[in-house]
Each structure stands twice: as C-alpha cells, then as structure tokens.
PDB file of N, CA and C in Angstrom:
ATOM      1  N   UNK A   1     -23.497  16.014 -81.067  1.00  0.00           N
ATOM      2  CA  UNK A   1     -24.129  17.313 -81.020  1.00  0.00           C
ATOM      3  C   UNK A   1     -23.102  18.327 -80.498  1.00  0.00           C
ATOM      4  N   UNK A   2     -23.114  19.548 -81.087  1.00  0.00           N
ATOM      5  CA  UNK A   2     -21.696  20.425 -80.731  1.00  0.00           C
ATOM      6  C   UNK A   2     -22.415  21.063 -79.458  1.00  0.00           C
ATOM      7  N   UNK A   3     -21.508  21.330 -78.595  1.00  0.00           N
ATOM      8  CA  UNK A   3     -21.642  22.383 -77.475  1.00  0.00           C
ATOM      9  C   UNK A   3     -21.816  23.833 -77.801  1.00  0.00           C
ATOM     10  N   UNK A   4     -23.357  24.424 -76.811  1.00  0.00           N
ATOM     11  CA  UNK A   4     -23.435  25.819 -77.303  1.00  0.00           C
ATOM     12  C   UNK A   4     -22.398  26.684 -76.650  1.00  0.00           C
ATOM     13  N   UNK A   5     -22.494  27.757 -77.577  1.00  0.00           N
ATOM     14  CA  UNK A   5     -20.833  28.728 -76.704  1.00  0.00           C
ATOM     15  C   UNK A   5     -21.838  30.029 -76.273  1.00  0.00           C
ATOM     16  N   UNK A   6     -21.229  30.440 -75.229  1.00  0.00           N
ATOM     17  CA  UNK A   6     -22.106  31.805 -74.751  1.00  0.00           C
ATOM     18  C   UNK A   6     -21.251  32.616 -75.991  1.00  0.00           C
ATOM     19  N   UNK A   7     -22.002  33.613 -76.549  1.00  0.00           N
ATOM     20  CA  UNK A   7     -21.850  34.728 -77.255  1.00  0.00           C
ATOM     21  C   UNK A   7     -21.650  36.281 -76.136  1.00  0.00           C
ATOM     22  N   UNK A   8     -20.789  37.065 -76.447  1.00  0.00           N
ATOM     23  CA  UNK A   8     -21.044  38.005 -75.931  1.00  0.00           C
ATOM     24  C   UNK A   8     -22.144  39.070 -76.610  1.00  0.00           C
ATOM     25  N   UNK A   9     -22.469  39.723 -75.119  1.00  0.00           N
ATOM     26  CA  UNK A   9     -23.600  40.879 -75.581  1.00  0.00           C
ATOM     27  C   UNK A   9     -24.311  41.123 -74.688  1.00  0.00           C
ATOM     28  N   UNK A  10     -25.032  41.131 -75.375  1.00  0.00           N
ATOM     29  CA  UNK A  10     -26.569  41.443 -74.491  1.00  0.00           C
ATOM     30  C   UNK A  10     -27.431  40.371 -74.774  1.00  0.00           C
ATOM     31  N   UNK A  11     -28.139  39.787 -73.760  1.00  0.00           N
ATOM     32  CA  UNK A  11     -29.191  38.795 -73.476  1.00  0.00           C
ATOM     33  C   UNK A  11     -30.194  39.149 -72.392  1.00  0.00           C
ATOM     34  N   UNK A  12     -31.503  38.391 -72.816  1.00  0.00           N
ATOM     35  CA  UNK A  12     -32.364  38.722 -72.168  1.00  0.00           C
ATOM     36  C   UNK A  12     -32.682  38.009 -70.556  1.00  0.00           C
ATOM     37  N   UNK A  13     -32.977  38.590 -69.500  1.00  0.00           N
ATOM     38  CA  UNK A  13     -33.147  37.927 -68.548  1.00  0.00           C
ATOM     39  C   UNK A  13     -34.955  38.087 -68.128  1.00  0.00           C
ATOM     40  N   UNK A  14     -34.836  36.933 -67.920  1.00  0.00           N
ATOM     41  CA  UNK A  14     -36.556  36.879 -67.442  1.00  0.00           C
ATOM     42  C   UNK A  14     -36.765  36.274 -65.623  1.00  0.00           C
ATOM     43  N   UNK A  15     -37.676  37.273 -64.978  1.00  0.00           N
ATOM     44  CA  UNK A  15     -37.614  36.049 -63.979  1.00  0.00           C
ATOM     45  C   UNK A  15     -39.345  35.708 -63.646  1.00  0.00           C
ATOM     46  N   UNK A  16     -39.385  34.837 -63.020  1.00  0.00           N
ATOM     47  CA  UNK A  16     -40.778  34.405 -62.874  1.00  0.00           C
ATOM     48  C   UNK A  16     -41.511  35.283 -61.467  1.00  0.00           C
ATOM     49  N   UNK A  17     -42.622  35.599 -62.114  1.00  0.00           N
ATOM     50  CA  UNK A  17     -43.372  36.722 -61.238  1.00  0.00           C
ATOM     51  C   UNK A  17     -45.055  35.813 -60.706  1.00  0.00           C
ATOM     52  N   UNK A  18     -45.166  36.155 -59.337  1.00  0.00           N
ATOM     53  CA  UNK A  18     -45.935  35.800 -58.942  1.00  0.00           C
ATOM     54  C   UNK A  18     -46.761  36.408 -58.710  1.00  0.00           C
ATOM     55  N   UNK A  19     -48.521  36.069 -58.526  1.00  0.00           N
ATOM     56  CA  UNK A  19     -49.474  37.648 -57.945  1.00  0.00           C
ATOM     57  C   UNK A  19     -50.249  36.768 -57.462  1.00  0.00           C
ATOM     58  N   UNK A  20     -50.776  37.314 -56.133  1.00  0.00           N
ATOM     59  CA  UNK A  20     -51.783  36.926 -55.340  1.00  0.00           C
ATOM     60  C   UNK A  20     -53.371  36.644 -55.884  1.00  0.00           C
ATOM     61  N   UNK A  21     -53.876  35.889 -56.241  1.00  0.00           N
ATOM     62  CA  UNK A  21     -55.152  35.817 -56.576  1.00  0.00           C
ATOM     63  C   UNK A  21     -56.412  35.600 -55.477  1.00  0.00           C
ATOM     64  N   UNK A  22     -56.130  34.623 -54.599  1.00  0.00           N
ATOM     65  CA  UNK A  22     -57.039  34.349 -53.781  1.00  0.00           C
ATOM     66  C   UNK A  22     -56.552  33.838 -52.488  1.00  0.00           C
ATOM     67  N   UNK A  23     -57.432  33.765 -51.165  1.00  0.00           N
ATOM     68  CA  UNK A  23     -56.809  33.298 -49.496  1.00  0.00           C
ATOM     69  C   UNK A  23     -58.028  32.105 -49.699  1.00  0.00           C
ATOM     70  N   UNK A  24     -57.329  30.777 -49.284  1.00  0.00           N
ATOM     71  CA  UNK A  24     -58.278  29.971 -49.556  1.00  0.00           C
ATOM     72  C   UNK A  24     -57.926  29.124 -47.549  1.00  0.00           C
ATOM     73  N   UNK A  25     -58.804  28.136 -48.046  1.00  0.00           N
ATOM     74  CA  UNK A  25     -58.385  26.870 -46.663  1.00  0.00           C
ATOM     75  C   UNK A  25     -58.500  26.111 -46.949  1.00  0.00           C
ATOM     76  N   UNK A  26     -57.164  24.553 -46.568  1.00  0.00           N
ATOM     77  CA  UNK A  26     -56.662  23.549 -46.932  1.00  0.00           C
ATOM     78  C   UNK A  26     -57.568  22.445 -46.460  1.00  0.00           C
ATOM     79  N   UNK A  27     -58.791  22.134 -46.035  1.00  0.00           N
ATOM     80  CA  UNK A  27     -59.634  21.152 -45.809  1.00  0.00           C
ATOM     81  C   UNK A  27     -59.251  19.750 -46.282  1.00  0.00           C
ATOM     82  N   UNK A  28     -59.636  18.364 -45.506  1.00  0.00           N
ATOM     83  CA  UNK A  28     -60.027  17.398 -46.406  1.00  0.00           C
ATOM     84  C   UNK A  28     -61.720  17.324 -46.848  1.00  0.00           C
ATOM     85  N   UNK A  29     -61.471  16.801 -47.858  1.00  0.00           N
ATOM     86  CA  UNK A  29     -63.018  16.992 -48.581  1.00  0.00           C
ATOM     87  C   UNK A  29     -63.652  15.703 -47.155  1.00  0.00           C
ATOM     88  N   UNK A  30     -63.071  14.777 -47.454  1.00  0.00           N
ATOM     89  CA  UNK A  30     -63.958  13.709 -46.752  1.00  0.00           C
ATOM     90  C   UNK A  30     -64.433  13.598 -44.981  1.00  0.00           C
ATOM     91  N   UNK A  31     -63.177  13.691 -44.714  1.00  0.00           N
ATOM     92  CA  UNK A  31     -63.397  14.625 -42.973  1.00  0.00           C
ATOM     93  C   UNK A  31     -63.789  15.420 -42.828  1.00  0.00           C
ATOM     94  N   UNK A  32     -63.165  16.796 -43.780  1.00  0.00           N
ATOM     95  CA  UNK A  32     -63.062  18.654 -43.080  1.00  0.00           C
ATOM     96  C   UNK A  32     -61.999  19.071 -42.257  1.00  0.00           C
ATOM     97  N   UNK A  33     -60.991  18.174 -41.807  1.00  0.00           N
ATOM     98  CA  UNK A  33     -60.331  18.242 -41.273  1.00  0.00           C
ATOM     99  C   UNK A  33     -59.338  19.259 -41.728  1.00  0.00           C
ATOM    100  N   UNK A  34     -58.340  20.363 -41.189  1.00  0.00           N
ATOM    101  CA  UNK A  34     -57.860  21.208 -41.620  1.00  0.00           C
ATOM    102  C   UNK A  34     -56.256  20.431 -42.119  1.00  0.00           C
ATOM    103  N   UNK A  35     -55.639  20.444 -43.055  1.00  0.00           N
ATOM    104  CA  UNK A  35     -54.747  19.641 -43.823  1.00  0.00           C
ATOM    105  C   UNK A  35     -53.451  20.719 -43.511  1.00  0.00           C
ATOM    106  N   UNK A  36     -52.530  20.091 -43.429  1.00  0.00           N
ATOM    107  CA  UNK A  36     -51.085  20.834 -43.433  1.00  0.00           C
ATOM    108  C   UNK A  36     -50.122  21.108 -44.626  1.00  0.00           C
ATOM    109  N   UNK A  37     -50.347  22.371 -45.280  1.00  0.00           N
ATOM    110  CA  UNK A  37     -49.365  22.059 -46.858  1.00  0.00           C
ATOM    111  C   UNK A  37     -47.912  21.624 -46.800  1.00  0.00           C
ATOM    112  N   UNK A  38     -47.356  21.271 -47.315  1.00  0.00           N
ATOM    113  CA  UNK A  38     -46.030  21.583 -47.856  1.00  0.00           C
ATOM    114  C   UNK A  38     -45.436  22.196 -47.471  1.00  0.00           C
ATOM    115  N   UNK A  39     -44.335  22.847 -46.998  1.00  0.00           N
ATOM    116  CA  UNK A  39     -43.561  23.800 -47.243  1.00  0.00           C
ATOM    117  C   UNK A  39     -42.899  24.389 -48.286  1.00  0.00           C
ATOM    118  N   UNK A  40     -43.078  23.403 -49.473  1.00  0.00           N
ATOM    119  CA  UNK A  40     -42.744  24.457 -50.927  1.00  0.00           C
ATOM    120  C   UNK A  40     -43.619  24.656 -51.634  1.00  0.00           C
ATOM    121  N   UNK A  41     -43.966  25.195 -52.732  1.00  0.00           N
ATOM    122  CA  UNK A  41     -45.260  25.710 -53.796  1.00  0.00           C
ATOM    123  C   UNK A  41     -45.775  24.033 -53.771  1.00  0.00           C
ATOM    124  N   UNK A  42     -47.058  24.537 -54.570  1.00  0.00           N
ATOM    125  CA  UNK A  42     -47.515  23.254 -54.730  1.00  0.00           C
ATOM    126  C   UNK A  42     -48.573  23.540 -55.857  1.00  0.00           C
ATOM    127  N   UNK A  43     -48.597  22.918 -56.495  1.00  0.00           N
ATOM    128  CA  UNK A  43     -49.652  22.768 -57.256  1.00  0.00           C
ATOM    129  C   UNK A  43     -50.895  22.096 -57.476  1.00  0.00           C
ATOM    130  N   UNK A  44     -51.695  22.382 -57.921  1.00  0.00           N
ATOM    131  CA  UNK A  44     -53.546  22.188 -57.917  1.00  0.00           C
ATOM    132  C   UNK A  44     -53.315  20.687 -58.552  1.00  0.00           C
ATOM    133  N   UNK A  45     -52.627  19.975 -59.121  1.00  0.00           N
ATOM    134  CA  UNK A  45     -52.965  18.838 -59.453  1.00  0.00           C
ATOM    135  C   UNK A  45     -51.456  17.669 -58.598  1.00  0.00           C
ATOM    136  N   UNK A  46     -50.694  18.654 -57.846  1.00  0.00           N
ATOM    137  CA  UNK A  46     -49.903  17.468 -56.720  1.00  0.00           C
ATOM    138  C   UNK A  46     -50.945  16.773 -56.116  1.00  0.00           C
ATOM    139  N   UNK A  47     -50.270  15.673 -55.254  1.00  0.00           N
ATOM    140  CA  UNK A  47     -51.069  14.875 -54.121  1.00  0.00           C
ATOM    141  C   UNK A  47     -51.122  15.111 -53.131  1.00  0.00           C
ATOM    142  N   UNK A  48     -52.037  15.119 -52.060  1.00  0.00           N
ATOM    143  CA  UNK A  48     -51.824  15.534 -50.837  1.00  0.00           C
ATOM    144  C   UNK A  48     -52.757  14.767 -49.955  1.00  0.00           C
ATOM    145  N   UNK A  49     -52.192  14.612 -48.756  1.00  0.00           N
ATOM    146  CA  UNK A  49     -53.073  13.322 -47.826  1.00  0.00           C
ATOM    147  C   UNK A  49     -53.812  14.277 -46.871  1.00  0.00           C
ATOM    148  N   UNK A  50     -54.539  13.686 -46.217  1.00  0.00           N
ATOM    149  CA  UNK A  50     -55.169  13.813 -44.862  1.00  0.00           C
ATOM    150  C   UNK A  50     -54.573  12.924 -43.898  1.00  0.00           C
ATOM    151  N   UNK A  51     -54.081  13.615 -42.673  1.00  0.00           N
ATOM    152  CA  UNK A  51     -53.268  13.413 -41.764  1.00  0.00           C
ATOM    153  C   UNK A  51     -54.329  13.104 -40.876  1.00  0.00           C
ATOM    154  N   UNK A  52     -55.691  12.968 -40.889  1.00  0.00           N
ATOM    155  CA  UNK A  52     -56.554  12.743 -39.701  1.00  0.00           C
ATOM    156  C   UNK A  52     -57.443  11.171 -40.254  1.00  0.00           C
ATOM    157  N   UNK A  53     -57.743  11.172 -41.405  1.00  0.00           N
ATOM    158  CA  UNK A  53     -58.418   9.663 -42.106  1.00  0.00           C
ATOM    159  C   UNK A  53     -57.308   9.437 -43.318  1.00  0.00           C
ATOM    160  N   UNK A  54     -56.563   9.919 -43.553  1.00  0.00           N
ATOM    161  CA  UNK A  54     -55.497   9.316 -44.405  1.00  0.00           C
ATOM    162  C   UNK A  54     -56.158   9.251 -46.384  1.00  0.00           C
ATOM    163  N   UNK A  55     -57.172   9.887 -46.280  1.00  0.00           N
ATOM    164  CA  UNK A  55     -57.744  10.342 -47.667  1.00  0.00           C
ATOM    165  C   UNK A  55     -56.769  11.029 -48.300  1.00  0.00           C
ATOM    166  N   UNK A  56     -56.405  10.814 -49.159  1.00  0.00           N
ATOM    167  CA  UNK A  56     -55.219  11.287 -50.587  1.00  0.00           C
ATOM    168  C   UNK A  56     -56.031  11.725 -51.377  1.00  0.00           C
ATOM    169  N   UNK A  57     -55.835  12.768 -52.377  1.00  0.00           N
ATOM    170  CA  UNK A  57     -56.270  13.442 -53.090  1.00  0.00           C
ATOM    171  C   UNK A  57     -55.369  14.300 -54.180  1.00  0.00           C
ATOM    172  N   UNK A  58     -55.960  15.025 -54.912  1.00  0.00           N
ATOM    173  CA  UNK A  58     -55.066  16.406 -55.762  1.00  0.00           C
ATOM    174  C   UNK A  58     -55.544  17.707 -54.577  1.00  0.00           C
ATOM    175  N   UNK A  59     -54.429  18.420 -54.930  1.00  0.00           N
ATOM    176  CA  UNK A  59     -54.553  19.455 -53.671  1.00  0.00           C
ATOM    177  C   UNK A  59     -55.503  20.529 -53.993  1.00  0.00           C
ATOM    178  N   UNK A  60     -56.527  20.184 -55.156  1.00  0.00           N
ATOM    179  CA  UNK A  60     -57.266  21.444 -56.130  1.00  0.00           C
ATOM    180  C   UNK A  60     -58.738  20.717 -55.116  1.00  0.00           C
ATOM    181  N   UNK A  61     -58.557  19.424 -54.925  1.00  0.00           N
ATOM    182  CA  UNK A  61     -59.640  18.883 -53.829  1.00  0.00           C
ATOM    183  C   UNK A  61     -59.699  19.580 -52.588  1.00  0.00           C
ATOM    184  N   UNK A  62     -58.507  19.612 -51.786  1.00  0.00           N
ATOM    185  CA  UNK A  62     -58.290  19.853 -50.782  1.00  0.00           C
ATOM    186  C   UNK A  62     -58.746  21.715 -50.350  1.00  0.00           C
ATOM    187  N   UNK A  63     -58.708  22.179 -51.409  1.00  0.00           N
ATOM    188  CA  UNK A  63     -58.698  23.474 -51.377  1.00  0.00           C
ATOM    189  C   UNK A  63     -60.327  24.320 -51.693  1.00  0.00           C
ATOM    190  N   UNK A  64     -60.227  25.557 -50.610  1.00  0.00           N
ATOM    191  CA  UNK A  64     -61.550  26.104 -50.766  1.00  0.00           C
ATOM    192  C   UNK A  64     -61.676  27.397 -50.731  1.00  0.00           C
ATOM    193  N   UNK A  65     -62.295  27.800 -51.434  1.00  0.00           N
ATOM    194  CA  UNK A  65     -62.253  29.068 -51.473  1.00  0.00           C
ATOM    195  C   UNK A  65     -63.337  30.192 -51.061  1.00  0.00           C
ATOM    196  N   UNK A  66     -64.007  29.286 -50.331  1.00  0.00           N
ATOM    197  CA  UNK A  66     -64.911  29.935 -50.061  1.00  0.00           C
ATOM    198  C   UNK A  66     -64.919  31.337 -48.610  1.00  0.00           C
ATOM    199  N   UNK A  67     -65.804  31.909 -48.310  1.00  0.00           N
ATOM    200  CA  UNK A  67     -65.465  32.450 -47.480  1.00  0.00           C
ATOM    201  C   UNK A  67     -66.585  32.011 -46.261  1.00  0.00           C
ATOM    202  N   UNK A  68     -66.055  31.943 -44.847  1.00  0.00           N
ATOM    203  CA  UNK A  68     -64.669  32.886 -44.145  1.00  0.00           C
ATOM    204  C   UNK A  68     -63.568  31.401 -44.205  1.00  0.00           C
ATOM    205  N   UNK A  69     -62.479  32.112 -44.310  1.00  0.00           N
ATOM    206  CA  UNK A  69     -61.715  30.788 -44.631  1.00  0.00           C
ATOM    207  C   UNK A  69     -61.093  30.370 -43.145  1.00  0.00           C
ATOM    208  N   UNK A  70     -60.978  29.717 -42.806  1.00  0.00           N
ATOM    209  CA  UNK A  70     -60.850  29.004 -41.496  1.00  0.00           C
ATOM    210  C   UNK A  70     -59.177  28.604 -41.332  1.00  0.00           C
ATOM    211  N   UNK A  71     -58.653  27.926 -40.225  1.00  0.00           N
ATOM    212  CA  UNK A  71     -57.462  27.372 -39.838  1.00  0.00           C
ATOM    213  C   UNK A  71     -56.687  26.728 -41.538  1.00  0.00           C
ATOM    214  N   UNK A  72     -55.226  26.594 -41.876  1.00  0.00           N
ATOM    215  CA  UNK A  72     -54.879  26.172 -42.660  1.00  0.00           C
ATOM    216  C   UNK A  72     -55.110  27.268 -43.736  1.00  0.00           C
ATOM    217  N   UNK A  73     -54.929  29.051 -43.548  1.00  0.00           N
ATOM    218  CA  UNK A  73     -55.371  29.250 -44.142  1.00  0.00           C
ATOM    219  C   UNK A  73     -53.711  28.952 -45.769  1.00  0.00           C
ATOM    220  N   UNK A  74     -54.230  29.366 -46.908  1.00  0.00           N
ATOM    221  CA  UNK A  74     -53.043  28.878 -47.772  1.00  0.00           C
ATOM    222  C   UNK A  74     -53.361  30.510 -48.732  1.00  0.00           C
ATOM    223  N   UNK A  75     -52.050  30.965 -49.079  1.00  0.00           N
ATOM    224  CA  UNK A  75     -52.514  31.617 -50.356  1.00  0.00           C
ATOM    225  C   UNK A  75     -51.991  31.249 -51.929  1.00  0.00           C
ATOM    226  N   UNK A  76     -52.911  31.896 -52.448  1.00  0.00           N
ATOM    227  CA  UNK A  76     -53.266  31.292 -54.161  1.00  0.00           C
ATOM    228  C   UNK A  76     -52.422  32.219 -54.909  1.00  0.00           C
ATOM    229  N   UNK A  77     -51.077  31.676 -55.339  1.00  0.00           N
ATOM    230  CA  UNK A  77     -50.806  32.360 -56.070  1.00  0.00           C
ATOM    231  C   UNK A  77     -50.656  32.232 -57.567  1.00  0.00           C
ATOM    232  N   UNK A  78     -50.565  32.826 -58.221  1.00  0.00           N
ATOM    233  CA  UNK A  78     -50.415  32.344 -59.945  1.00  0.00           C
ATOM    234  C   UNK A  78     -48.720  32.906 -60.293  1.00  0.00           C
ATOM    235  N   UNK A  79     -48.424  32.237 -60.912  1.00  0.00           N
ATOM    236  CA  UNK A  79     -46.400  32.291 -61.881  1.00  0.00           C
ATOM    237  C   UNK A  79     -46.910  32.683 -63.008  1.00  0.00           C
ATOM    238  N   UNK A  80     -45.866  33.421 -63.706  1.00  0.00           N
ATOM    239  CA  UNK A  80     -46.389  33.776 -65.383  1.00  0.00           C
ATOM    240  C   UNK A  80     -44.815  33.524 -65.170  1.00  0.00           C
ATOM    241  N   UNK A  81     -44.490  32.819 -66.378  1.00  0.00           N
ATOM    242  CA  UNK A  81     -42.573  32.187 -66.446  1.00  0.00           C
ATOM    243  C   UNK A  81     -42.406  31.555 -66.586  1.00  0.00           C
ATOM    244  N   UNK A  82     -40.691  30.755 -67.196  1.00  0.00           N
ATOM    245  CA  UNK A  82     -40.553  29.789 -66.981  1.00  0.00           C
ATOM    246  C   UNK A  82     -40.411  28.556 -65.571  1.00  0.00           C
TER     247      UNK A  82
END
C-alpha cells in the first residue's frame, strides 16, 4: 500500500466540541452509595464499580438525573466530533 503524502494548501481542521446537557449524581443503584468517577470522560456504557458493596455496572446505571442531585455530583456532557 503506497504512503499518503501531505499535499500543500489548505485543509480542513475540525475540533471536537462539547456542551453541557445535564448535572446529574453518581449513585450505586444497589446501595445508593455515592460512587467516585474517573478522572477522564467516561462514557454511559464504560464499567464502573461501587467502592462500598463492590456492585459493577455501566456507568448509564450509576447515574441520575434526577433532582436535587446530591454528593458525587458529575456533569453530562455531549461531543459532536471525531
């Protein structure tokens, strides 16, 4: 397969944009216990444990949106991008 060559010019740059949708709280479903995220993005179908009964889950479990949102709060953001 041949190697692509940069062309000169003009090319398009895109970057990925984020927007706030919702303030939710990181609960376990099975305790209630308030859950600790990640420190990087995460997504609604990663895994995520409970640090108090050790219940594993998808983090779309873990998450609530209801109001008033309590300790753990997390915010919801959405990417449009690659």
């Amino acid at each position: 397969m041949p190697e692509m060559e940069r062309l000169p010019g003009r090319y398009e740059r895109r970057r990925a944009v984020s927007r706030h949708m919702a303030t939710g709280t990181l609960a376990c479903p099975a305790c209630d216990a308030p859950v600790l995220p990640s420190p990087e993005a995460m997504s609604p179908a990663d895994s995520i444990a409970c640090g108090y009964c050790r219940h594993v889950a998808a983090v779309r479990e873990f998450l609530s949106l209801a109001e008033p949102t309590r300790p753990t709060r997390v915010a919801v953001l959405v990417r449009d991008g690659p």
